[in-house]
N, C-alpha and C. Protein backbone atom coordinates (compact mmCIF):
# COMPACT_ATOMS: atom_id res chain seq x y z
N UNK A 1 -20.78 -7.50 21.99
CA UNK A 1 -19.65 -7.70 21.10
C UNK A 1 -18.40 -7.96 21.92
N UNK A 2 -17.73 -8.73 21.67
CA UNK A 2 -16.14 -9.16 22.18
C UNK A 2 -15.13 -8.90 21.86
N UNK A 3 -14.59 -8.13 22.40
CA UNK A 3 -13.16 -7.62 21.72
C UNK A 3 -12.10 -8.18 22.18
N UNK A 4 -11.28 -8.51 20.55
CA UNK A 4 -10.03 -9.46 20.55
C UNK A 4 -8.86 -8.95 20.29
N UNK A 5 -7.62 -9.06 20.83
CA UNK A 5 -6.94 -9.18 19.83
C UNK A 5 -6.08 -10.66 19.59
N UNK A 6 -5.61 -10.25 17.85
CA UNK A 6 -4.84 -11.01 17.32
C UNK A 6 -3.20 -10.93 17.22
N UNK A 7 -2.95 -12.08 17.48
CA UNK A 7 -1.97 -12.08 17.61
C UNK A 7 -1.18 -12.96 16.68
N UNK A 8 -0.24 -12.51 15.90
CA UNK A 8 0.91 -13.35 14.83
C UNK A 8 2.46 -13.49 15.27
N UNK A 9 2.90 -14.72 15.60
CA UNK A 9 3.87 -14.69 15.18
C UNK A 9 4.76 -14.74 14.15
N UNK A 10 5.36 -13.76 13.45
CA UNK A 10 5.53 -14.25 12.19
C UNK A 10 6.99 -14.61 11.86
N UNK A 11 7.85 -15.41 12.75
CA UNK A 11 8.42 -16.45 12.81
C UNK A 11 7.83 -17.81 13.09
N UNK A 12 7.11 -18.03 13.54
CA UNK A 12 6.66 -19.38 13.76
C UNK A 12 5.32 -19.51 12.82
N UNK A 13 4.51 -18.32 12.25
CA UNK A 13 3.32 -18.39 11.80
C UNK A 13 2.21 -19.13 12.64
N UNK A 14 2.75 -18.70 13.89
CA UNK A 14 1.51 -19.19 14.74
C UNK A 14 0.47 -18.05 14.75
N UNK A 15 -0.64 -18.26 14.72
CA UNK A 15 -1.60 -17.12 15.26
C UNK A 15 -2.43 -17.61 16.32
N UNK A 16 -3.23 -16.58 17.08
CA UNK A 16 -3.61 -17.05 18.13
C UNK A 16 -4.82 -15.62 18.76
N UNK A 17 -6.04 -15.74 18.63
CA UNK A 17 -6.76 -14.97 19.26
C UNK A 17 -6.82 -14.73 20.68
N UNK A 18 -6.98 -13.24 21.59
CA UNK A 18 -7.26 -13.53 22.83
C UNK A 18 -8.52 -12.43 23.23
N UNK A 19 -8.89 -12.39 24.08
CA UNK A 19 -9.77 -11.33 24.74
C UNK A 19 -9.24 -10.23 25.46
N UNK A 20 -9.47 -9.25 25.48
CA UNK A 20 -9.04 -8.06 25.91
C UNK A 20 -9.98 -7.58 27.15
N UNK A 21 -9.35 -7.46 28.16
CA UNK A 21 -10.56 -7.20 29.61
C UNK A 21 -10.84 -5.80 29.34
N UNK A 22 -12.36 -5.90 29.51
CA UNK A 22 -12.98 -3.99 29.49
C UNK A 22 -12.48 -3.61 30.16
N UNK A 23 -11.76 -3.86 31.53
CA UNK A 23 -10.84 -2.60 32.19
C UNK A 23 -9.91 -2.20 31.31
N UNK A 24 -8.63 -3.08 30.81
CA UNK A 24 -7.96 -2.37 29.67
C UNK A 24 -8.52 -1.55 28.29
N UNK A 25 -9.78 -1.63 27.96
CA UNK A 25 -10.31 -0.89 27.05
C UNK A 25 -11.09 0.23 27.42
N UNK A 26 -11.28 0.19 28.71
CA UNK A 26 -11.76 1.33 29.09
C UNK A 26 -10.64 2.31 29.86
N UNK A 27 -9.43 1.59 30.12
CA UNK A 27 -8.08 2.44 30.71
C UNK A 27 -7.34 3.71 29.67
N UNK A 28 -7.16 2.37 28.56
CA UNK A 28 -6.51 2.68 27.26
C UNK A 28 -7.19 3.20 26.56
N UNK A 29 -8.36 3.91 26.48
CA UNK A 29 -9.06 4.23 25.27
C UNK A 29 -8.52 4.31 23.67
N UNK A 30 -8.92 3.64 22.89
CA UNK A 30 -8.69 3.34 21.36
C UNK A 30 -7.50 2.72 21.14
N UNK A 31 -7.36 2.57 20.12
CA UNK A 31 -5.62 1.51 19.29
C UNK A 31 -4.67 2.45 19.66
N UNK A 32 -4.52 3.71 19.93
CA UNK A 32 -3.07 4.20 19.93
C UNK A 32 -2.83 3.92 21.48
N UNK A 33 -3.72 4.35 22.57
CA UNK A 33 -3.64 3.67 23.99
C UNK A 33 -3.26 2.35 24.17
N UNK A 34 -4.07 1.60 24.24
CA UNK A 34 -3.87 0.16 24.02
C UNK A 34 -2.47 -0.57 23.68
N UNK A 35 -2.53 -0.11 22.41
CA UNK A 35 -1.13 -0.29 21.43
C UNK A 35 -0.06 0.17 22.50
N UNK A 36 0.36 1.20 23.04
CA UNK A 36 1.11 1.98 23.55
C UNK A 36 1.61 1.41 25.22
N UNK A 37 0.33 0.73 25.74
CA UNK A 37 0.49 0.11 27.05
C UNK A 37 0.89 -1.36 26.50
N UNK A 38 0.59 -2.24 25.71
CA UNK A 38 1.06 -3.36 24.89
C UNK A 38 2.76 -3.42 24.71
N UNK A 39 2.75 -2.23 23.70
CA UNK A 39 4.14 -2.06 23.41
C UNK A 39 5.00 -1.95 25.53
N UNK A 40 5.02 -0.75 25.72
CA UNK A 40 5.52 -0.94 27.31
C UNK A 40 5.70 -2.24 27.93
N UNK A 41 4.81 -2.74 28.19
CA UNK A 41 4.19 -3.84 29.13
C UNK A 41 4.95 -5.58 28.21
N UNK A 42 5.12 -5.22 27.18
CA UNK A 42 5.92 -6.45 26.22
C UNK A 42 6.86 -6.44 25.97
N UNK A 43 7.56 -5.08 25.63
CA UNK A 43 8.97 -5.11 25.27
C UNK A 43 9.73 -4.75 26.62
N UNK A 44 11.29 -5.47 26.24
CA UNK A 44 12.13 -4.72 27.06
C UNK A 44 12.74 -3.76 26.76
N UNK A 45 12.97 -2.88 27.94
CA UNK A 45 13.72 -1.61 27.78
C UNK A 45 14.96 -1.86 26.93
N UNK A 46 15.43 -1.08 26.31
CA UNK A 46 16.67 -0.92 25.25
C UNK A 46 17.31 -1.82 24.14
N UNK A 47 15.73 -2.72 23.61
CA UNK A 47 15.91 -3.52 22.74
C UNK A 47 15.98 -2.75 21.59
N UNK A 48 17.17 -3.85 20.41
CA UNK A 48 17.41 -2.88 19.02
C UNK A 48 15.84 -2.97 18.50
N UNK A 49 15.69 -1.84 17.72
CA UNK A 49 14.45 -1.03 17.05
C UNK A 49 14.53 -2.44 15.86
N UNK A 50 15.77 -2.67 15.38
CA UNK A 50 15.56 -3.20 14.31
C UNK A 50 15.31 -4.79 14.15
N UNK A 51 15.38 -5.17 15.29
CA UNK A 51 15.74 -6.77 16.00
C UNK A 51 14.70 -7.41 15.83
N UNK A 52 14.87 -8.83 15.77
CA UNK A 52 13.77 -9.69 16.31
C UNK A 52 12.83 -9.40 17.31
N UNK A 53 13.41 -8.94 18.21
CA UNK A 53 12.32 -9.06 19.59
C UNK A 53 11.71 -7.91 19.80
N UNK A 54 11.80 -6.84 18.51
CA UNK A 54 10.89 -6.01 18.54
C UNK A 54 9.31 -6.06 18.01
N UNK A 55 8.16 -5.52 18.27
CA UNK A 55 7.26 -6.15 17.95
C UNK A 55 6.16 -4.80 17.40
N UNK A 56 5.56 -5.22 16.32
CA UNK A 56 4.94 -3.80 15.42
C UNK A 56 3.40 -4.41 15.77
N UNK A 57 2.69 -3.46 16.19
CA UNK A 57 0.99 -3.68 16.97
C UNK A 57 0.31 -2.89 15.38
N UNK A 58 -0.91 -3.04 15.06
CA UNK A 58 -1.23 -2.59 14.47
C UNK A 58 -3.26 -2.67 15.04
N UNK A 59 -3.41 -1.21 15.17
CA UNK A 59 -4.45 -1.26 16.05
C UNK A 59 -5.67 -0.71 15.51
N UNK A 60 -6.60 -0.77 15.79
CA UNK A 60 -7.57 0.48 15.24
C UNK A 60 -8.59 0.51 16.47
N UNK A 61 -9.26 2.09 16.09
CA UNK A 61 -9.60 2.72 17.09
C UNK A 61 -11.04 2.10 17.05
N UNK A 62 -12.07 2.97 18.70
CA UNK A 62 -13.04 2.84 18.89
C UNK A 62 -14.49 2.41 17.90
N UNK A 63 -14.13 3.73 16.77
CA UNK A 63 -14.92 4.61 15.97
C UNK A 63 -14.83 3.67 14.61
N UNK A 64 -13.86 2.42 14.52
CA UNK A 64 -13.42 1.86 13.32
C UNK A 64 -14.93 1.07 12.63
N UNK A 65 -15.56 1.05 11.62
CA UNK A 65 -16.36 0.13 11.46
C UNK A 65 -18.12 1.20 11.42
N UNK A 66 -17.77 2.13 11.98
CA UNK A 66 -18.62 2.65 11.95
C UNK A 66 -19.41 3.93 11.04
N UNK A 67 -20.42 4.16 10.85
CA UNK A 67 -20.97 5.02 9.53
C UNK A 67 -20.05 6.47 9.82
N UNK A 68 -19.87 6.63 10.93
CA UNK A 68 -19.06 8.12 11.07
C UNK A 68 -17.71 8.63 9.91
N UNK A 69 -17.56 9.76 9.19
CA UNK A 69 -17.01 10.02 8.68
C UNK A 69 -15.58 10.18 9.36
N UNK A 70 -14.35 9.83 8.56
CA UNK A 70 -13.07 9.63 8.90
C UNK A 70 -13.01 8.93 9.87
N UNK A 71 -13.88 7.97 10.44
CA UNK A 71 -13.63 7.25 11.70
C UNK A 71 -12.61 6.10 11.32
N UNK A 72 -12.84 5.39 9.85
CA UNK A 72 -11.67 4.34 9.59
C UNK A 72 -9.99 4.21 9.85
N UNK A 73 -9.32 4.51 10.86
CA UNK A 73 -7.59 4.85 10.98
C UNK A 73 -7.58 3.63 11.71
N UNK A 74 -5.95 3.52 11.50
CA UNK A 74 -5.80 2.68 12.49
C UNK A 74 -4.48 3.37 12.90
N UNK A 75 -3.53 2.58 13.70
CA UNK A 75 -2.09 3.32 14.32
C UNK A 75 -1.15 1.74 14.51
N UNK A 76 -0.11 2.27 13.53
CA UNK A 76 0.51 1.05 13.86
C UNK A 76 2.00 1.84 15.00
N UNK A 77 1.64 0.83 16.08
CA UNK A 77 2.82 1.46 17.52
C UNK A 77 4.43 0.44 17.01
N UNK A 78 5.14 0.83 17.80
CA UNK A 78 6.45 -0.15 17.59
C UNK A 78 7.37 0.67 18.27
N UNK A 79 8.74 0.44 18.38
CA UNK A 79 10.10 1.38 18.63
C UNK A 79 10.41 1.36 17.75
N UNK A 80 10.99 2.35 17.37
CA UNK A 80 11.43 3.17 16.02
C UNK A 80 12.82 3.73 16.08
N UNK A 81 13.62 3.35 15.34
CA UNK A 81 15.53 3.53 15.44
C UNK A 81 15.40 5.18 15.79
């Protein structure tokens, strides 16, 4: 199985799939990791919360998809005012 993520701009309504390297999925374990090194690694330091160039990830975990009970969550990351 290949794990992607998606990506929207939703000013331009571009979208655009990419691949995610198993080192980052095995660094980051699940959507709130991931999400969390994304957010860091993309934004700049002391951008407004409320701005354009802030950017809202919306992730889901390992366990998503699977028969396990309560495994369905996801975590949406962002900066927050």
């Amino acid at each position: 199985m290949e794990e992607k993520l998606l990506r929207v701009n939703l000013r331009t309504g571009r979208i655009k799939d990419e691949k995610i390297g198993e080192d980052k999925l095995k660094k980051f374990l699940g959507g709130r990791g991931l999400g969390e090194h994304l957010l860091y690694s993309e934004t700049k330091p002391g951008i407004d919360p409320l701005g354009p160039e802030n950017r809202i990830y919306l992730m889901v975990g390992p366990a998503t998809g699977t028969p396990w009970p309560t495994a369905g969550r996801y975590h949406a990351v962002t900066k927050s005012p």
